[in-house]
C-alpha atoms as a PDB file:
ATOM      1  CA  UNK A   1      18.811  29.455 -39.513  1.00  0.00           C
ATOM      2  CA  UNK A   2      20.534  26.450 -40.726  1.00  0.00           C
ATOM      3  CA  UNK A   3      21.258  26.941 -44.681  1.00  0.00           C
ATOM      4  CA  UNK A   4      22.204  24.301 -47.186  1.00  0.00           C
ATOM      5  CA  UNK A   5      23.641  25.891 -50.783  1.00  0.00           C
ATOM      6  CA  UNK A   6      23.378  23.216 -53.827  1.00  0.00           C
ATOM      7  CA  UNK A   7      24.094  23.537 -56.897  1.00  0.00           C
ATOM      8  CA  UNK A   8      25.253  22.243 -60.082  1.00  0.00           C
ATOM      9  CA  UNK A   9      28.189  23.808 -62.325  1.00  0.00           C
ATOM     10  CA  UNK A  10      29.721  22.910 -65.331  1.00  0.00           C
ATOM     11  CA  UNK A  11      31.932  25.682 -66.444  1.00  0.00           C
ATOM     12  CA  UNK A  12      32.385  26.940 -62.699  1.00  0.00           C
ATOM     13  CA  UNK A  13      30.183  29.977 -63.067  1.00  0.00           C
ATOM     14  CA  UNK A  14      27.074  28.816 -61.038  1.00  0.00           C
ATOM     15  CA  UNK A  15      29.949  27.231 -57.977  1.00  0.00           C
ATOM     16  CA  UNK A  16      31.367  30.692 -58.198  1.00  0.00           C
ATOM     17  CA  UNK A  17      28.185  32.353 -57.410  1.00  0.00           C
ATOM     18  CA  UNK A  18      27.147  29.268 -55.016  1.00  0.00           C
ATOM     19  CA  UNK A  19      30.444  29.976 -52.490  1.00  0.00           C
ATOM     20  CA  UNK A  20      29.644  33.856 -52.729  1.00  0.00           C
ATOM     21  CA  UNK A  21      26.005  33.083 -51.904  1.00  0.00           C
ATOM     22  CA  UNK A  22      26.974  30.694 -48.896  1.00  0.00           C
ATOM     23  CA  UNK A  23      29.563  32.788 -47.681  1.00  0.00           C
ATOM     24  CA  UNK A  24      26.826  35.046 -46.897  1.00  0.00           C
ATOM     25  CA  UNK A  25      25.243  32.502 -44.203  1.00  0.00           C
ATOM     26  CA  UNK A  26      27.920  30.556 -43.172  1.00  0.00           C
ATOM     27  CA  UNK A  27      26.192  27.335 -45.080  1.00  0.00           C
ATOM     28  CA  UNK A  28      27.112  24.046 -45.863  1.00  0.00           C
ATOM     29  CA  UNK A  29      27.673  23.694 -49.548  1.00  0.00           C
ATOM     30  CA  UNK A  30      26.885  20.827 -51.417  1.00  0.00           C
ATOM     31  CA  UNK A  31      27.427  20.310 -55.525  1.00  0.00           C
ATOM     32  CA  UNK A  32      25.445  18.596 -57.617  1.00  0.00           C
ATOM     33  CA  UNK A  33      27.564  15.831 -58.966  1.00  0.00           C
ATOM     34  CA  UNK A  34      26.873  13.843 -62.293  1.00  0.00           C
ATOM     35  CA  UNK A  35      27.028   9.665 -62.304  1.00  0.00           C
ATOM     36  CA  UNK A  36      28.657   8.730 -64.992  1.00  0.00           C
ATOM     37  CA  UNK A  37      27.945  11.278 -67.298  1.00  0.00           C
ATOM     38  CA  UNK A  38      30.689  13.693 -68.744  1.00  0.00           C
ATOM     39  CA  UNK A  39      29.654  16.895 -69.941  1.00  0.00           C
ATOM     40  CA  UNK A  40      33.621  18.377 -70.951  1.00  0.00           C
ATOM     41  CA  UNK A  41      33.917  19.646 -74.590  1.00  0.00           C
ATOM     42  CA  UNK A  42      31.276  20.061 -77.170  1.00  0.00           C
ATOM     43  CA  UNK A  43      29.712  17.020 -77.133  1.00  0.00           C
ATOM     44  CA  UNK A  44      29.008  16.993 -72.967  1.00  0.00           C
ATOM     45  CA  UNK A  45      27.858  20.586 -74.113  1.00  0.00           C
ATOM     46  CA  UNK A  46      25.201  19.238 -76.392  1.00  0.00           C
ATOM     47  CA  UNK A  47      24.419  16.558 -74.291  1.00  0.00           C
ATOM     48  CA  UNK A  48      23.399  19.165 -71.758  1.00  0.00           C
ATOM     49  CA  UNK A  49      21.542  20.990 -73.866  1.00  0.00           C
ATOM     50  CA  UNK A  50      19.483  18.556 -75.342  1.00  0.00           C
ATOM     51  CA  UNK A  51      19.020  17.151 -71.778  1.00  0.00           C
ATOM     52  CA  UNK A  52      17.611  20.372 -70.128  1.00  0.00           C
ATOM     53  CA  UNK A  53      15.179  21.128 -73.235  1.00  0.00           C
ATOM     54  CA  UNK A  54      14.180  17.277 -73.428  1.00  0.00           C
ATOM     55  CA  UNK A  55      13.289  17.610 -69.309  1.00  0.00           C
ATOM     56  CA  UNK A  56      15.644  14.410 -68.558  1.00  0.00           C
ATOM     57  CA  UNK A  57      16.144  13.467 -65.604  1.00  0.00           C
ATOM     58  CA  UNK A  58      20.091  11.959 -65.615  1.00  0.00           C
ATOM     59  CA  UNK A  59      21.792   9.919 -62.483  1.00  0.00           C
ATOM     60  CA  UNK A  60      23.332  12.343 -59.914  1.00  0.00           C
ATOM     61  CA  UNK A  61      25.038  11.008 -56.958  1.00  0.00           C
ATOM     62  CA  UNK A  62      23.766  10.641 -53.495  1.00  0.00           C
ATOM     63  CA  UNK A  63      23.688  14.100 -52.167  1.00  0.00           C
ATOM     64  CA  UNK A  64      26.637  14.512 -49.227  1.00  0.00           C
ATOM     65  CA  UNK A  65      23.841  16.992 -46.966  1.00  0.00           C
ATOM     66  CA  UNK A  66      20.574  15.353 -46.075  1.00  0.00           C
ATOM     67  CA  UNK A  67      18.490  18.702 -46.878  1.00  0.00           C
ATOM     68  CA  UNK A  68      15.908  18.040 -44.311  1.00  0.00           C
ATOM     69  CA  UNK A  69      18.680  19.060 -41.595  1.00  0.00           C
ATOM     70  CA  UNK A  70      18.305  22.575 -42.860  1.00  0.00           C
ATOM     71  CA  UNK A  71      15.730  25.458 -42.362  1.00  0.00           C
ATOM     72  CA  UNK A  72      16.184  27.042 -45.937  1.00  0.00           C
ATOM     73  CA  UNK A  73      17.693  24.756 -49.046  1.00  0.00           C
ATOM     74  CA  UNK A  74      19.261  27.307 -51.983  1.00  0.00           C
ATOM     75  CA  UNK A  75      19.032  25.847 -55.264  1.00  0.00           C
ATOM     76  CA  UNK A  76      21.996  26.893 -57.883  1.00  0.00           C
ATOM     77  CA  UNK A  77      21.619  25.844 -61.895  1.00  0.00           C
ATOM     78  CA  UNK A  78      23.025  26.965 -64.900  1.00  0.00           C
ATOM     79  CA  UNK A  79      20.357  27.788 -67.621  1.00  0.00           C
ATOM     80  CA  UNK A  80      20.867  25.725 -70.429  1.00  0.00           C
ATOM     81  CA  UNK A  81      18.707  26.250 -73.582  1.00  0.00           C
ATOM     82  CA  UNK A  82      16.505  28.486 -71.236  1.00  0.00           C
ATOM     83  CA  UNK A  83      16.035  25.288 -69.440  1.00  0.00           C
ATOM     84  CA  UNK A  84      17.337  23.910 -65.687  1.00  0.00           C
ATOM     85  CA  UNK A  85      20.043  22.096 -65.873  1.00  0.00           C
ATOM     86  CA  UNK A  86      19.250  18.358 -65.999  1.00  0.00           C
ATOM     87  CA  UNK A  87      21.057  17.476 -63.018  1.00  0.00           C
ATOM     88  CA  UNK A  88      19.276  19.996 -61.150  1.00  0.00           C
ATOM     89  CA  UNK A  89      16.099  18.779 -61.730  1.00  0.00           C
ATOM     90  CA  UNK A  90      16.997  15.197 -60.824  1.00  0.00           C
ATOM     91  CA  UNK A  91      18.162  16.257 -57.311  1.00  0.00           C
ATOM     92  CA  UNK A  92      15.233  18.720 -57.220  1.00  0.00           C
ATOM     93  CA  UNK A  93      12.390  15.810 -57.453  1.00  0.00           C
ATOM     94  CA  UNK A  94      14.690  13.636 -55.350  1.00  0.00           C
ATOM     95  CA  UNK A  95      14.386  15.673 -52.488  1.00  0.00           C
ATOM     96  CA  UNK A  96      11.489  18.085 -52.541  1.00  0.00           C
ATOM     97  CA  UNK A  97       9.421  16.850 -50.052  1.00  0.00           C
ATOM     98  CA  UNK A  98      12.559  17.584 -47.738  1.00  0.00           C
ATOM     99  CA  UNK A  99      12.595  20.769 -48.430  1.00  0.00           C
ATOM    100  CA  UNK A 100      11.229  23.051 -45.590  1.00  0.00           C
ATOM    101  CA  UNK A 101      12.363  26.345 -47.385  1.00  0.00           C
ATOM    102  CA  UNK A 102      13.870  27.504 -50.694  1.00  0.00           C
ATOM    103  CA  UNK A 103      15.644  29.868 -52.806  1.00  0.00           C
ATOM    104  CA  UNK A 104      16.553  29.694 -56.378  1.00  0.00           C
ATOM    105  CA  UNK A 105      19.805  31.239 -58.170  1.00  0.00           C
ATOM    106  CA  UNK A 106      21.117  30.737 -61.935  1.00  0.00           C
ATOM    107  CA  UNK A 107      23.611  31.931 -63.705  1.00  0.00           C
ATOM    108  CA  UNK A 108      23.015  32.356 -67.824  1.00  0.00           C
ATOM    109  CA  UNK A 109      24.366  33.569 -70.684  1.00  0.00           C
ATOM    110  CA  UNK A 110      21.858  35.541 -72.109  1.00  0.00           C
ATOM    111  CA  UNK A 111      18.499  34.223 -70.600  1.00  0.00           C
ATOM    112  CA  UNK A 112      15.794  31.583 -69.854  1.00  0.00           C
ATOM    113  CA  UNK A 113      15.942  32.531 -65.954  1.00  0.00           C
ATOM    114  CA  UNK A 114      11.677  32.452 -65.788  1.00  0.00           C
ATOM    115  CA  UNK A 115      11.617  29.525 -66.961  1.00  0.00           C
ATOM    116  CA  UNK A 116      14.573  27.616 -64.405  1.00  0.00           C
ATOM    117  CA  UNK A 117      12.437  29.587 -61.179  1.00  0.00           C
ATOM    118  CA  UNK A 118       9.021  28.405 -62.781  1.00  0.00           C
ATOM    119  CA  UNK A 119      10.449  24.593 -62.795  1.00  0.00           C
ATOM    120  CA  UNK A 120      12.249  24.883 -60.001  1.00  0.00           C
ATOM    121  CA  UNK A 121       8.954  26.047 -57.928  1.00  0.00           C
ATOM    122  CA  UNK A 122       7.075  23.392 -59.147  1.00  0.00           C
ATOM    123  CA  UNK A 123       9.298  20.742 -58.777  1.00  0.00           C
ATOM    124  CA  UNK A 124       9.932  21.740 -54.973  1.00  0.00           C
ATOM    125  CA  UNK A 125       6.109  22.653 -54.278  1.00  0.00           C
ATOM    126  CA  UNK A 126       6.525  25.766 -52.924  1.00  0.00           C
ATOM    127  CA  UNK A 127       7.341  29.490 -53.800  1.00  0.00           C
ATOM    128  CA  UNK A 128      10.494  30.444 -53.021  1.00  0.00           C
ATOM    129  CA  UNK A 129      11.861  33.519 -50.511  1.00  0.00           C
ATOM    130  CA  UNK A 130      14.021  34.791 -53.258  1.00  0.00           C
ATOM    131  CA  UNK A 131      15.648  34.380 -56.686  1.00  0.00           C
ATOM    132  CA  UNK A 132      18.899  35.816 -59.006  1.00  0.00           C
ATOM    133  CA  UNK A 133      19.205  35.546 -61.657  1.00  0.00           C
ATOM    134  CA  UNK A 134      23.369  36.546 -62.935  1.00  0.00           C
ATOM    135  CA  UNK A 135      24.829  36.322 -66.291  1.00  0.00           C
ATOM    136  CA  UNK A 136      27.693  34.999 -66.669  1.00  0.00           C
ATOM    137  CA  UNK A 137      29.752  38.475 -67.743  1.00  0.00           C
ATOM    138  CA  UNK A 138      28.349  40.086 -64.976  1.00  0.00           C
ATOM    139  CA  UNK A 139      30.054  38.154 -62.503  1.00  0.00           C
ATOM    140  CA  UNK A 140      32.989  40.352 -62.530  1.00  0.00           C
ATOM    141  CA  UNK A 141      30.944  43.994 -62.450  1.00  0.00           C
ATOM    142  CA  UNK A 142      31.008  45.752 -59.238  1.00  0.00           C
ATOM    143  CA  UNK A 143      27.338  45.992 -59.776  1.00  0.00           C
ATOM    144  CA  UNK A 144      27.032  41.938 -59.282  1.00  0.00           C
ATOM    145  CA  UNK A 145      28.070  42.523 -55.454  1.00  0.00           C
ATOM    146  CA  UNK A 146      25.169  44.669 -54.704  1.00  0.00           C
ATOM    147  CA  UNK A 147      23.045  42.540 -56.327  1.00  0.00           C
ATOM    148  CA  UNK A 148      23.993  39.768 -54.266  1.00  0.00           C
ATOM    149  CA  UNK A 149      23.875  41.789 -51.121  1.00  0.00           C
ATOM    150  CA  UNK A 150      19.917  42.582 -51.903  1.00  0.00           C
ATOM    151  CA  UNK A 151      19.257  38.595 -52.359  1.00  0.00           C
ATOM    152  CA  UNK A 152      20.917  37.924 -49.493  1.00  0.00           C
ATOM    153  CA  UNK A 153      19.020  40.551 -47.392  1.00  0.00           C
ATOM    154  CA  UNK A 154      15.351  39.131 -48.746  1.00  0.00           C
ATOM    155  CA  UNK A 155      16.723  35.618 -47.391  1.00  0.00           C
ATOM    156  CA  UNK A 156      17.378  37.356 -44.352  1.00  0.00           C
ATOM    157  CA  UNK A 157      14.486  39.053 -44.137  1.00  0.00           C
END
């Protein structure tokens, strides 16, 4: 099965989790990358915010991967003020109908995850075969690995 892992990361938590994930399958990876918009400090971290509550939809660049050359697309977004990340969405509703198969992943600080999967279904028009949701501070607990491992085995499945 040919996978595609995309995803968008601004504080390198949700790429972390992204290369784990695709190390799993051997997939392509492809980020998520902004168009002239920068998100550093606390102003690009407002701007996100207000962006993922407002349900903006903000320039991305051309995706690198066509995702219709792959059998299962996995989604990656930070949750910002228990929203998807803006960026995410953009790509999401740029390319749904591409989209043969899907998983979602997040990574948060505290939570909002129900709310990225339910917008993230929607948008792509389909369930997915699996979702994680990580916090951020549990990216470093042994317990993280095994929860990878039993996300990876329902994709597998």
């Amino acid at each position: 099965m040919r996978t595609l892992v995309v995803y968008y990361s601004r504080t390198g938590n949700t790429h972390r989790l992204a290369e784990e994930i695709a190390s799993h399958f051997k997939a392509d990876l492809d980020p998520i990358r902004d168009e002239g918009v920068d998100r550093s400090g606390w102003w690009g971290y407002l701007l996100s915010g207000w962006q993922a509550l407002s349900g903006a939809t903000p320039p991305i660049h051309r995706a690198a991967k066509d995702p219709a050359d792959y059998d299962l697309v996995v989604i990656g977004s930070p949750v910002w003020n228990w929203s998807l990340a803006a960026p995410v969405r953009t790509y999401a509703r740029r390319h749904a109908r591409q989209f043969r198969q899907v998983a979602f992943f997040c990574t948060e600080g505290g939570s909002g995850e129900r709310r990225v999967f339910e917008e993230l279904e929607r948008l792509c028009g389909k369930p997915p075969r699996a979702s994680i949701a990580v916090r951020e501070r549990d990216l470093a607990l042994p317990q993280h690995a095994a929860r990878v491992g039993r996300y990876i085995a329902q994709l597998n499945a």
